[in-house]
PDB file of N, CA and C in Angstrom:
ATOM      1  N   UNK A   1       0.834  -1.181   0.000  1.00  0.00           N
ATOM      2  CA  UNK A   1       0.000   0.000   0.000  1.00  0.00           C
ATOM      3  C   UNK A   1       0.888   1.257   0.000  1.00  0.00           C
ATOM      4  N   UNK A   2       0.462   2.011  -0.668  1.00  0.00           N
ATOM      5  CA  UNK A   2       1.172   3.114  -1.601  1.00  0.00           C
ATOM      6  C   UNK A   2       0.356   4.800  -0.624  1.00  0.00           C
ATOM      7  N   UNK A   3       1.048   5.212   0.660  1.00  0.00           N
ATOM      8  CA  UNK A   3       0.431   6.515   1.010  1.00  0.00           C
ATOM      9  C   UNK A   3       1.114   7.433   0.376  1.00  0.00           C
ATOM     10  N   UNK A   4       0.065   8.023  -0.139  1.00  0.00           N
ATOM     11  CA  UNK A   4       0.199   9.607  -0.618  1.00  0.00           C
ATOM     12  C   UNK A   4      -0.179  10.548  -0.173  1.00  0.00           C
ATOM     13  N   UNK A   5       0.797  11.646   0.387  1.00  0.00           N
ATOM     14  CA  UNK A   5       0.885  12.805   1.128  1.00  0.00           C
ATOM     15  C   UNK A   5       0.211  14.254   0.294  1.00  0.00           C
ATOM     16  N   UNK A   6      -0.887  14.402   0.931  1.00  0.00           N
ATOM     17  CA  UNK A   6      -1.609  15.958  -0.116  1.00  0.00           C
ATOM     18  C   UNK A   6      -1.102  16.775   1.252  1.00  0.00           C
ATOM     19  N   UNK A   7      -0.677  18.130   0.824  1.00  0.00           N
ATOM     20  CA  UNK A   7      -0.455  19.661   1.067  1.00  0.00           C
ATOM     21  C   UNK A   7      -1.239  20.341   1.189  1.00  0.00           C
ATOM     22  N   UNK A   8      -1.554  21.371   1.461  1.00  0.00           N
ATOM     23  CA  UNK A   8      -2.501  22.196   0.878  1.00  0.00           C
ATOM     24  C   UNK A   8      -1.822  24.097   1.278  1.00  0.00           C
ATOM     25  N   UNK A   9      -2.153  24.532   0.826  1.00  0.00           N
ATOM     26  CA  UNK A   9      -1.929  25.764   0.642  1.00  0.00           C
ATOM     27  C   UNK A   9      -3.003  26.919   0.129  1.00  0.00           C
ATOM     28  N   UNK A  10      -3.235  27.679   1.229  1.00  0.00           N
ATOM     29  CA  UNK A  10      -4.397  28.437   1.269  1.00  0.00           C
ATOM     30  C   UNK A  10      -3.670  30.281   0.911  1.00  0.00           C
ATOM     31  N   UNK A  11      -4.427  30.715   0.147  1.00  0.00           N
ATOM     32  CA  UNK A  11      -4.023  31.751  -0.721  1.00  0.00           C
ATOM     33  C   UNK A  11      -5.332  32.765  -0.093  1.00  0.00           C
ATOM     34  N   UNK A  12      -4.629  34.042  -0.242  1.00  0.00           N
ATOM     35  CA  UNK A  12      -5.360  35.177   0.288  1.00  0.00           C
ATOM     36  C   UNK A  12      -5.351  36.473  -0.686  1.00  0.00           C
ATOM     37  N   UNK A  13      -6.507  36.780  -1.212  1.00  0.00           N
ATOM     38  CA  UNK A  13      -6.148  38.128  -2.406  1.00  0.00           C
ATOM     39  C   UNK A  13      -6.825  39.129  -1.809  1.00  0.00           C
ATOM     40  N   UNK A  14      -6.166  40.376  -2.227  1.00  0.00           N
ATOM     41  CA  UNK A  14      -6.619  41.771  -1.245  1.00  0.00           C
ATOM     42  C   UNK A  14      -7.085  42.020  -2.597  1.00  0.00           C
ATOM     43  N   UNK A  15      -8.890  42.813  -2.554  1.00  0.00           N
ATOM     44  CA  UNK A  15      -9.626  43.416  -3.609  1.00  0.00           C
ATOM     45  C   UNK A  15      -9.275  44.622  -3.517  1.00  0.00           C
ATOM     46  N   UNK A  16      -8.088  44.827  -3.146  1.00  0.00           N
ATOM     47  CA  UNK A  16      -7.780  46.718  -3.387  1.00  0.00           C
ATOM     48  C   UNK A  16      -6.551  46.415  -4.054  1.00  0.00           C
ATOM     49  N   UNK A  17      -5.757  45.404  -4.919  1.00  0.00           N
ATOM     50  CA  UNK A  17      -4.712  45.844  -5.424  1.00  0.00           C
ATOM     51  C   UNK A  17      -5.495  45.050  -6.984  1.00  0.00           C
ATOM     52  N   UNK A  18      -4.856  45.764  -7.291  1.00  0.00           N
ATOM     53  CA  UNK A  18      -5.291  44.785  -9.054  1.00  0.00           C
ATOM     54  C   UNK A  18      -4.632  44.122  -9.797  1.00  0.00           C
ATOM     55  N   UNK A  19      -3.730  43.644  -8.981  1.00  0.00           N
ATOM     56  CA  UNK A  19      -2.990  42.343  -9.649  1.00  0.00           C
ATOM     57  C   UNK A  19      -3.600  41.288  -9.239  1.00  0.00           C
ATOM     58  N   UNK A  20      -3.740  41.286  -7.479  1.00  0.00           N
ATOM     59  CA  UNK A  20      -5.012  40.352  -7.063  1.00  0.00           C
ATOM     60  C   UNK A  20      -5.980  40.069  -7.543  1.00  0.00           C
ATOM     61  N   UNK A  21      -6.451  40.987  -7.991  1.00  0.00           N
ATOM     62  CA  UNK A  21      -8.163  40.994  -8.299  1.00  0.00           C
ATOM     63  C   UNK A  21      -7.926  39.938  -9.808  1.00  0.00           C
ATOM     64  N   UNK A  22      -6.527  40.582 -10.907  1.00  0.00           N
ATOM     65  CA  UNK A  22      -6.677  39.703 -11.916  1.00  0.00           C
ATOM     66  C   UNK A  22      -6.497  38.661 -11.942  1.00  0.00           C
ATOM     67  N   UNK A  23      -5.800  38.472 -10.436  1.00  0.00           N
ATOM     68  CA  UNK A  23      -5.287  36.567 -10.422  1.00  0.00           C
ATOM     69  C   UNK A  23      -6.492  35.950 -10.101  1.00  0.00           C
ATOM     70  N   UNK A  24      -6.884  36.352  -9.028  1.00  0.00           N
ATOM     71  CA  UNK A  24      -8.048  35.636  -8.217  1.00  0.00           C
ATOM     72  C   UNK A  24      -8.945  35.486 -10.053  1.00  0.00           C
ATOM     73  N   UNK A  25      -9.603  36.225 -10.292  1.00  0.00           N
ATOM     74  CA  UNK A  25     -10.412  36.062 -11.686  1.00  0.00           C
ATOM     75  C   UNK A  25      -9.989  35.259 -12.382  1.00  0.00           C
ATOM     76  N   UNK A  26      -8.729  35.043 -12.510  1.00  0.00           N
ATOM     77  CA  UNK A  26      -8.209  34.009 -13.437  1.00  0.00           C
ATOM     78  C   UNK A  26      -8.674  32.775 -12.665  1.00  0.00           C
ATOM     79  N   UNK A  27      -7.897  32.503 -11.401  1.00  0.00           N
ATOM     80  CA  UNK A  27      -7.758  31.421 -11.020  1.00  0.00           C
ATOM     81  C   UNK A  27      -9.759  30.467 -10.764  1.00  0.00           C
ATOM     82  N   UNK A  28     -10.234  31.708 -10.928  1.00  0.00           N
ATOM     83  CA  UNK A  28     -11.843  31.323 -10.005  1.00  0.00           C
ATOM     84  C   UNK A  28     -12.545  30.866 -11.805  1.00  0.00           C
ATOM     85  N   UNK A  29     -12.123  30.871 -12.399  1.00  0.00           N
ATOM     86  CA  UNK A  29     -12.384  30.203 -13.649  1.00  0.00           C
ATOM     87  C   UNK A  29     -11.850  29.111 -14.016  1.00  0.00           C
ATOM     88  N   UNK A  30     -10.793  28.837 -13.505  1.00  0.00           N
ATOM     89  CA  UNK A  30     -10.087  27.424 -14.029  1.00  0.00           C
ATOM     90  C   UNK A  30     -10.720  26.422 -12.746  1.00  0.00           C
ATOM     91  N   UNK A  31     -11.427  25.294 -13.511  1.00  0.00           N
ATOM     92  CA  UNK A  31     -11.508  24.481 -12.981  1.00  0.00           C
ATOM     93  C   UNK A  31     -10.912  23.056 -12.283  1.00  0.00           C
ATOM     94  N   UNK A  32      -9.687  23.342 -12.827  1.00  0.00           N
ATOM     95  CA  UNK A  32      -8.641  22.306 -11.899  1.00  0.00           C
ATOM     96  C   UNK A  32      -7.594  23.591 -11.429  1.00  0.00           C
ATOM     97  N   UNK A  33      -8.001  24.246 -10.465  1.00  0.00           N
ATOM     98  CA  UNK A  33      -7.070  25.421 -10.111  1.00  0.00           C
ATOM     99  C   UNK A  33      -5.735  24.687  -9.770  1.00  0.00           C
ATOM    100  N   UNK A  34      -5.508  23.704  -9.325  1.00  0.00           N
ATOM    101  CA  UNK A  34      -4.194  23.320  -8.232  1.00  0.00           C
ATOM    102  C   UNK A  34      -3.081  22.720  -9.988  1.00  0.00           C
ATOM    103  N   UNK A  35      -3.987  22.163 -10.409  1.00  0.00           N
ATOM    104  CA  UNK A  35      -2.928  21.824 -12.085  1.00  0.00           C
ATOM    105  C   UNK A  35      -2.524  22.961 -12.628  1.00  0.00           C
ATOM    106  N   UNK A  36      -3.200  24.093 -12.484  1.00  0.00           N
ATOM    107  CA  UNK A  36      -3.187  25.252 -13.808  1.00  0.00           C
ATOM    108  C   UNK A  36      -1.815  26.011 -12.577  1.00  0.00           C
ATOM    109  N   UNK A  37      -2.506  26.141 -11.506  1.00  0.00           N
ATOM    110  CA  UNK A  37      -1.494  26.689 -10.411  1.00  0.00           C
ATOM    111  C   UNK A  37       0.203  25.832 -10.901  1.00  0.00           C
ATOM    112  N   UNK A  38       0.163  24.946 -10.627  1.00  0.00           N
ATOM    113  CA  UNK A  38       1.411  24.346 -10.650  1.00  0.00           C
ATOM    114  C   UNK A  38       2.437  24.387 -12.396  1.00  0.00           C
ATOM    115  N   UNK A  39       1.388  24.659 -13.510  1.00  0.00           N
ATOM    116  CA  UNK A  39       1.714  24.893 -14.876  1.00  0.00           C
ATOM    117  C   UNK A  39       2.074  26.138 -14.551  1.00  0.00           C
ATOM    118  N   UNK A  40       1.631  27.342 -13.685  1.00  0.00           N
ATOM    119  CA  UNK A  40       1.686  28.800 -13.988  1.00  0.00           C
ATOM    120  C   UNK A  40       3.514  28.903 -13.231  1.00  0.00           C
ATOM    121  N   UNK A  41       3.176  27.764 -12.311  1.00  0.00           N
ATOM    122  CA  UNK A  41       4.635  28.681 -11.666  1.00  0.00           C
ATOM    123  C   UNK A  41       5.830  27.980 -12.120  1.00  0.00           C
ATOM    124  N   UNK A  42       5.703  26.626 -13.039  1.00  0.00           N
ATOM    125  CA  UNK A  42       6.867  25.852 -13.323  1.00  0.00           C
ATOM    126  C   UNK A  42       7.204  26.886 -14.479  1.00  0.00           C
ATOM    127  N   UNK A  43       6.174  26.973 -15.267  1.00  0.00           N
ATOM    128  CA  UNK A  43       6.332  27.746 -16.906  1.00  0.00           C
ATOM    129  C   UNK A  43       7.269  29.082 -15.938  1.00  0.00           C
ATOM    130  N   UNK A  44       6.446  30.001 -14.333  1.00  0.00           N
ATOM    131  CA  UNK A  44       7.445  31.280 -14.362  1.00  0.00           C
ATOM    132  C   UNK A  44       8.967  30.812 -13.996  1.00  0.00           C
ATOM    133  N   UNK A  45       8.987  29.603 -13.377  1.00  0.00           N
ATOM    134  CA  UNK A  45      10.423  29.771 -13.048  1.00  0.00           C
ATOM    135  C   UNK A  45      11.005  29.029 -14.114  1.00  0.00           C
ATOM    136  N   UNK A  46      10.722  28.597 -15.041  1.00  0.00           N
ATOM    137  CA  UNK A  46      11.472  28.281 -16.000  1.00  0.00           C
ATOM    138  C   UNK A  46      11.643  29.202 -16.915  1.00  0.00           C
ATOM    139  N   UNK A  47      10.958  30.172 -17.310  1.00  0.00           N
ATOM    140  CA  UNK A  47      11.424  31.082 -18.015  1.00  0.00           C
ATOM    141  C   UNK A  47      12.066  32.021 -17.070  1.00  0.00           C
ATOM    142  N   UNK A  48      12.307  31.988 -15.942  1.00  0.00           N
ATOM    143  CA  UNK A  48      13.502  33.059 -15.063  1.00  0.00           C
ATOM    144  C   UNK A  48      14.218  32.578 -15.001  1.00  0.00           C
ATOM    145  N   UNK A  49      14.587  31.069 -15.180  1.00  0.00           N
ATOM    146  CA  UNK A  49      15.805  30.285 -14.913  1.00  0.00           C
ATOM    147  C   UNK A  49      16.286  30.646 -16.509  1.00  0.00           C
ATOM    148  N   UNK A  50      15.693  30.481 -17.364  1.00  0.00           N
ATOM    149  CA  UNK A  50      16.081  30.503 -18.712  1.00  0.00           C
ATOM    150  C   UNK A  50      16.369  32.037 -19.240  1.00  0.00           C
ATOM    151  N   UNK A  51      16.246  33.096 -18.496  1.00  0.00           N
ATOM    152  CA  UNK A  51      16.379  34.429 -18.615  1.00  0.00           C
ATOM    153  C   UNK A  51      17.993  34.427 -19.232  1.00  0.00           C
ATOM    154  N   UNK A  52      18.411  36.204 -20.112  1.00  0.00           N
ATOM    155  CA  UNK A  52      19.457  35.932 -20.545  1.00  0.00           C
ATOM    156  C   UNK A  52      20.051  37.198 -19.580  1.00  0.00           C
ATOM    157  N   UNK A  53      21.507  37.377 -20.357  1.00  0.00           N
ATOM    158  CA  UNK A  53      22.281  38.291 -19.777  1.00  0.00           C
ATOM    159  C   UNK A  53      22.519  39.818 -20.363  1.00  0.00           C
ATOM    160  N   UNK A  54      21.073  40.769 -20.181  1.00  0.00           N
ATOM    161  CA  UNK A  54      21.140  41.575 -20.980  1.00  0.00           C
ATOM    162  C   UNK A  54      22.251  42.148 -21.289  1.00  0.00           C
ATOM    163  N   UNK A  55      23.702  42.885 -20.485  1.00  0.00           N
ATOM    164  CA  UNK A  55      25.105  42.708 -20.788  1.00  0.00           C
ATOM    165  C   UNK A  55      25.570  41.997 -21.888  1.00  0.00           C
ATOM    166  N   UNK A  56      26.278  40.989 -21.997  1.00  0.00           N
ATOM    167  CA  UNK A  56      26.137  39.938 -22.781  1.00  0.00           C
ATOM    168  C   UNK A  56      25.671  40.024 -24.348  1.00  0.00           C
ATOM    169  N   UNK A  57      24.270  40.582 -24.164  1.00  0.00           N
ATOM    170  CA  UNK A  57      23.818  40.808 -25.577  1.00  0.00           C
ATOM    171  C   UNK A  57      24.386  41.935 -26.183  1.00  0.00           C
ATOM    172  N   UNK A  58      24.243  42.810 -25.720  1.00  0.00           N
ATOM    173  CA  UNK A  58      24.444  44.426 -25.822  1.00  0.00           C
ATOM    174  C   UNK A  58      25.946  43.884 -26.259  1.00  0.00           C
ATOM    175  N   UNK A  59      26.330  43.941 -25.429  1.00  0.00           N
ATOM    176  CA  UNK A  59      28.210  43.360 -26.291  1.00  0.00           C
ATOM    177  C   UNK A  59      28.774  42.366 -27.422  1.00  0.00           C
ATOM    178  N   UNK A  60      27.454  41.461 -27.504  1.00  0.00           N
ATOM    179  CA  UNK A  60      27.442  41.117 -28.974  1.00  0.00           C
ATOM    180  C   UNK A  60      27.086  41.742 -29.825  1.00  0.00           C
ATOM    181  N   UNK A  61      26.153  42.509 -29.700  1.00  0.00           N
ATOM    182  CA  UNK A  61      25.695  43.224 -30.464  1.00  0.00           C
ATOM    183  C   UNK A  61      26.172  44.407 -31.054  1.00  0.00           C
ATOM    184  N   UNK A  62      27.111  44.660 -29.929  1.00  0.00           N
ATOM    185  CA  UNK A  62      28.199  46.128 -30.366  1.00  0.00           C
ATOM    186  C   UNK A  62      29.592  45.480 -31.149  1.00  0.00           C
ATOM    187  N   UNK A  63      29.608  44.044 -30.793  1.00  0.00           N
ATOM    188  CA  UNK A  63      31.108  43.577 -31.185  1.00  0.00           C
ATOM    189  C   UNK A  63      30.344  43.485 -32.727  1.00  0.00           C
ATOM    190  N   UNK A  64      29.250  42.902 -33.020  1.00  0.00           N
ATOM    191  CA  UNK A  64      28.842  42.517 -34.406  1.00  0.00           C
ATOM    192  C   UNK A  64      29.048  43.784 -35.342  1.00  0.00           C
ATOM    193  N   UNK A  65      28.143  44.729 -34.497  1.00  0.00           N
ATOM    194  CA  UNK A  65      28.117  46.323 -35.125  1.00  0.00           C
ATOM    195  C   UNK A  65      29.541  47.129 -35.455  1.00  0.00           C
ATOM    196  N   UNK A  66      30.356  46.769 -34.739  1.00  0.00           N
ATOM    197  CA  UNK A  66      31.840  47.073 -35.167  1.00  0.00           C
ATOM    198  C   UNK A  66      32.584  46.252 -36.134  1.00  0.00           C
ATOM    199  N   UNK A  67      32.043  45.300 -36.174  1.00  0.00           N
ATOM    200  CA  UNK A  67      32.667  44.129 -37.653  1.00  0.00           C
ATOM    201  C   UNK A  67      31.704  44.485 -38.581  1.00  0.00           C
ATOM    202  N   UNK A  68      31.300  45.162 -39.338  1.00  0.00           N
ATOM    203  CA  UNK A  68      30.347  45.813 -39.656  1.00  0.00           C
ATOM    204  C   UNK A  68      30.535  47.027 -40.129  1.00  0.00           C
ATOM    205  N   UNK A  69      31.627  47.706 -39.631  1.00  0.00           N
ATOM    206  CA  UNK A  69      32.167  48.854 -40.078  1.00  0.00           C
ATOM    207  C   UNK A  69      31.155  49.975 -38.759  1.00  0.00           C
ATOM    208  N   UNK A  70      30.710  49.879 -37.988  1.00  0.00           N
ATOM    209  CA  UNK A  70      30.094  50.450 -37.299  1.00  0.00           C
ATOM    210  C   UNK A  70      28.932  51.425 -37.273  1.00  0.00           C
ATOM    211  N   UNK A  71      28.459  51.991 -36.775  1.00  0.00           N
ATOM    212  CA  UNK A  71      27.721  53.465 -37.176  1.00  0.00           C
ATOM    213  C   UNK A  71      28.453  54.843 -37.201  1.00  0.00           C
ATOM    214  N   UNK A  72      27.622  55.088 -38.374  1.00  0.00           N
ATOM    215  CA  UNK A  72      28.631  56.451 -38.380  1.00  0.00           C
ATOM    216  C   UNK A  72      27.833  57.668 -38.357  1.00  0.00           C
ATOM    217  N   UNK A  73      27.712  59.122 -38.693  1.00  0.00           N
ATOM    218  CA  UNK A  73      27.363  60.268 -38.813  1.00  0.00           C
ATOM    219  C   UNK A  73      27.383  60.196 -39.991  1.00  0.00           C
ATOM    220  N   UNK A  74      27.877  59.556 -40.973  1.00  0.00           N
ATOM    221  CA  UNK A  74      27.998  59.887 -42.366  1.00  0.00           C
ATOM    222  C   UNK A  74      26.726  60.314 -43.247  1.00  0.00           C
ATOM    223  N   UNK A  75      25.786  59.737 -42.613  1.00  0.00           N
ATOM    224  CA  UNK A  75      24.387  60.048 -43.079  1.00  0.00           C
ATOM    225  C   UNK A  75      23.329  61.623 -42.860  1.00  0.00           C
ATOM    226  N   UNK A  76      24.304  62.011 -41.765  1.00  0.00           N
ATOM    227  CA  UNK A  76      23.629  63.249 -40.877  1.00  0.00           C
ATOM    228  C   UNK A  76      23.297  64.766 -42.092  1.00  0.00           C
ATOM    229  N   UNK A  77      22.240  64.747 -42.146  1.00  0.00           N
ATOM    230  CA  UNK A  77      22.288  65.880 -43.379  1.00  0.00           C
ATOM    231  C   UNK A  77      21.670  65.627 -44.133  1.00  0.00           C
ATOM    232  N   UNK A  78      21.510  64.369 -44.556  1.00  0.00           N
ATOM    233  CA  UNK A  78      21.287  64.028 -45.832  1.00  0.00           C
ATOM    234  C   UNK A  78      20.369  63.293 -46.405  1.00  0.00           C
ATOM    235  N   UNK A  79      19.388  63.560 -47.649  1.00  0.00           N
ATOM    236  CA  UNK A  79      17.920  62.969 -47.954  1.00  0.00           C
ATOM    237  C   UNK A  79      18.067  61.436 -47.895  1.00  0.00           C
ATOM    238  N   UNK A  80      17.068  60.818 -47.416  1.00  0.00           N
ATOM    239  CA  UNK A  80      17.144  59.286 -47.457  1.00  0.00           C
ATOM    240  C   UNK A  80      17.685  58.632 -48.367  1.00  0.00           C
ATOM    241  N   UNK A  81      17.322  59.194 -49.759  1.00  0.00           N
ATOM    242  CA  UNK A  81      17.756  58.277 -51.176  1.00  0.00           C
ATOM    243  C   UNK A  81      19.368  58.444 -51.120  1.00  0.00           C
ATOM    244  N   UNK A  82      20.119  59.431 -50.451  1.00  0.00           N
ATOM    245  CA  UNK A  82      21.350  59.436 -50.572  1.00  0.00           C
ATOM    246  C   UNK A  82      22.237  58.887 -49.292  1.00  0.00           C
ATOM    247  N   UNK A  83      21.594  58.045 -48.287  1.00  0.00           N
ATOM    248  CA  UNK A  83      22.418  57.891 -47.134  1.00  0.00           C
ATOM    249  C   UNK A  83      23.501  56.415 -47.326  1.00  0.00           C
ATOM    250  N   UNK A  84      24.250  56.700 -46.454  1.00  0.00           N
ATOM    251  CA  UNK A  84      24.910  55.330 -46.658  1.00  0.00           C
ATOM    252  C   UNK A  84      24.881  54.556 -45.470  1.00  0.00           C
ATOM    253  N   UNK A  85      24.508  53.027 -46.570  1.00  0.00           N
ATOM    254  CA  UNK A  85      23.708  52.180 -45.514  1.00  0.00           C
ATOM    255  C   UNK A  85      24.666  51.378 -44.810  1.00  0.00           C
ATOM    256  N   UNK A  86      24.916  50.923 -43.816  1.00  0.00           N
ATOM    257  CA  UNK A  86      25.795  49.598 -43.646  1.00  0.00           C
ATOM    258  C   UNK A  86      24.805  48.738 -43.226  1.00  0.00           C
ATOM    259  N   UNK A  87      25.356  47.241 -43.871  1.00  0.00           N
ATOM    260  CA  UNK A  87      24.370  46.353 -44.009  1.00  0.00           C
ATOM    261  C   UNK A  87      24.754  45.384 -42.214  1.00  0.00           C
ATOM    262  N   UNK A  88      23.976  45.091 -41.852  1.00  0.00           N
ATOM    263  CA  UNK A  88      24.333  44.365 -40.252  1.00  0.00           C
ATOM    264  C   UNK A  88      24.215  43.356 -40.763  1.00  0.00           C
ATOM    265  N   UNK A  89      24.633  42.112 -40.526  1.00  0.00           N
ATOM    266  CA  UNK A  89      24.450  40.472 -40.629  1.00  0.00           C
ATOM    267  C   UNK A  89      23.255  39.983 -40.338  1.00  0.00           C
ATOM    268  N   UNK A  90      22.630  39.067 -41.110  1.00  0.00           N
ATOM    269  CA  UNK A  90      21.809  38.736 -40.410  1.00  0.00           C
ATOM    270  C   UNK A  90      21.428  37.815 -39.590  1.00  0.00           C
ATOM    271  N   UNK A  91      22.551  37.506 -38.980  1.00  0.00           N
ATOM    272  CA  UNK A  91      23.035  36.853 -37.698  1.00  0.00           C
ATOM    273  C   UNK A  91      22.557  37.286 -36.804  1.00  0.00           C
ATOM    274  N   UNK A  92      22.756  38.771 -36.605  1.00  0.00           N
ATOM    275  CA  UNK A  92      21.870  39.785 -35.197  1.00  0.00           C
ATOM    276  C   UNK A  92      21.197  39.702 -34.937  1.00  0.00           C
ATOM    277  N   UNK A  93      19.837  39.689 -36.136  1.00  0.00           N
ATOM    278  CA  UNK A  93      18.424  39.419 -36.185  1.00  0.00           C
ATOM    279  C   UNK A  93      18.173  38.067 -35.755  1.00  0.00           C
ATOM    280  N   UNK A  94      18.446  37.452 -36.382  1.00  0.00           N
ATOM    281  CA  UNK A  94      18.591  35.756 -35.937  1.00  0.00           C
ATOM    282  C   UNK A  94      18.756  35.333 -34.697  1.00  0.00           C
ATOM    283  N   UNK A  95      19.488  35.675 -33.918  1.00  0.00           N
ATOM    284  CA  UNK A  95      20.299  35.840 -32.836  1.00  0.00           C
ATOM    285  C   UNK A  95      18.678  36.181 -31.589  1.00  0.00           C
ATOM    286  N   UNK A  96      18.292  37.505 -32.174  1.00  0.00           N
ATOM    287  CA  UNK A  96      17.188  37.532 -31.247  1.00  0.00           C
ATOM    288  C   UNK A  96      15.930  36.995 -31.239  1.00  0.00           C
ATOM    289  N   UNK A  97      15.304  36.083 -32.486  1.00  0.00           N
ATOM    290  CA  UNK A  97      14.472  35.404 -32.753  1.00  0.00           C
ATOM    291  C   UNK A  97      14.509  34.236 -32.218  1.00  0.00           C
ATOM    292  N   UNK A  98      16.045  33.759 -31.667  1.00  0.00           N
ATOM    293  CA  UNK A  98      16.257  32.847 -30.981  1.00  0.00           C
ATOM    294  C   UNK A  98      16.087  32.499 -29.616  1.00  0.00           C
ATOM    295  N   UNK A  99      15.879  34.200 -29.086  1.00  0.00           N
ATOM    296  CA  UNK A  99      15.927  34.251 -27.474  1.00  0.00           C
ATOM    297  C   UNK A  99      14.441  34.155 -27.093  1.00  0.00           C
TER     298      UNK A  99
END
């Protein structure tokens, strides 16, 4: 014989803040609250565990932009049809479609 240990955990929402008010609403609609509860907080800490290093990016992104020939002023003045473009990789873009 196989005992299984239930928990329980009792939750309290204040109707004067409105983050409460939107959880409680959420939660008072789902009918398996304790499953949807346990999906809501694995999904938040897995995407905080999976968070990146905004640093990190920014410095790829400046190292890319300098292999690249960088940004310049060269454009300052001057009608659109005549600016000069530098083309970025499209690695960069890529790069954040990934995150």
């Amino acid at each position: 014989m196989i005992i299984v240990a239930t928990k329980r955990i009792n939750l309290s929402f204040s109707m004067d803040r409105e983050e409460d008010i939107k959880v409680y609403d959420i939660l008072s609609e789902q009918k398996y609250k304790t499953d949807y509860v346990i999906k809501a907080v694995l999904s938040y800490i897995g995407e905080r565990d999976k968070g990146f290093d905004k640093e990190k990016i920014k410095e790829a992104v400046k190292e890319a932009i300098a292999e690249c020939g960088g940004i310049t002023t060269e454009n300052k003045g001057k009608e659109n049809n005549s600016c000069v473009e530098h083309e970025l990789p499209n690695e960069i873009f890529n790069m954040f479609d990934n995150l």
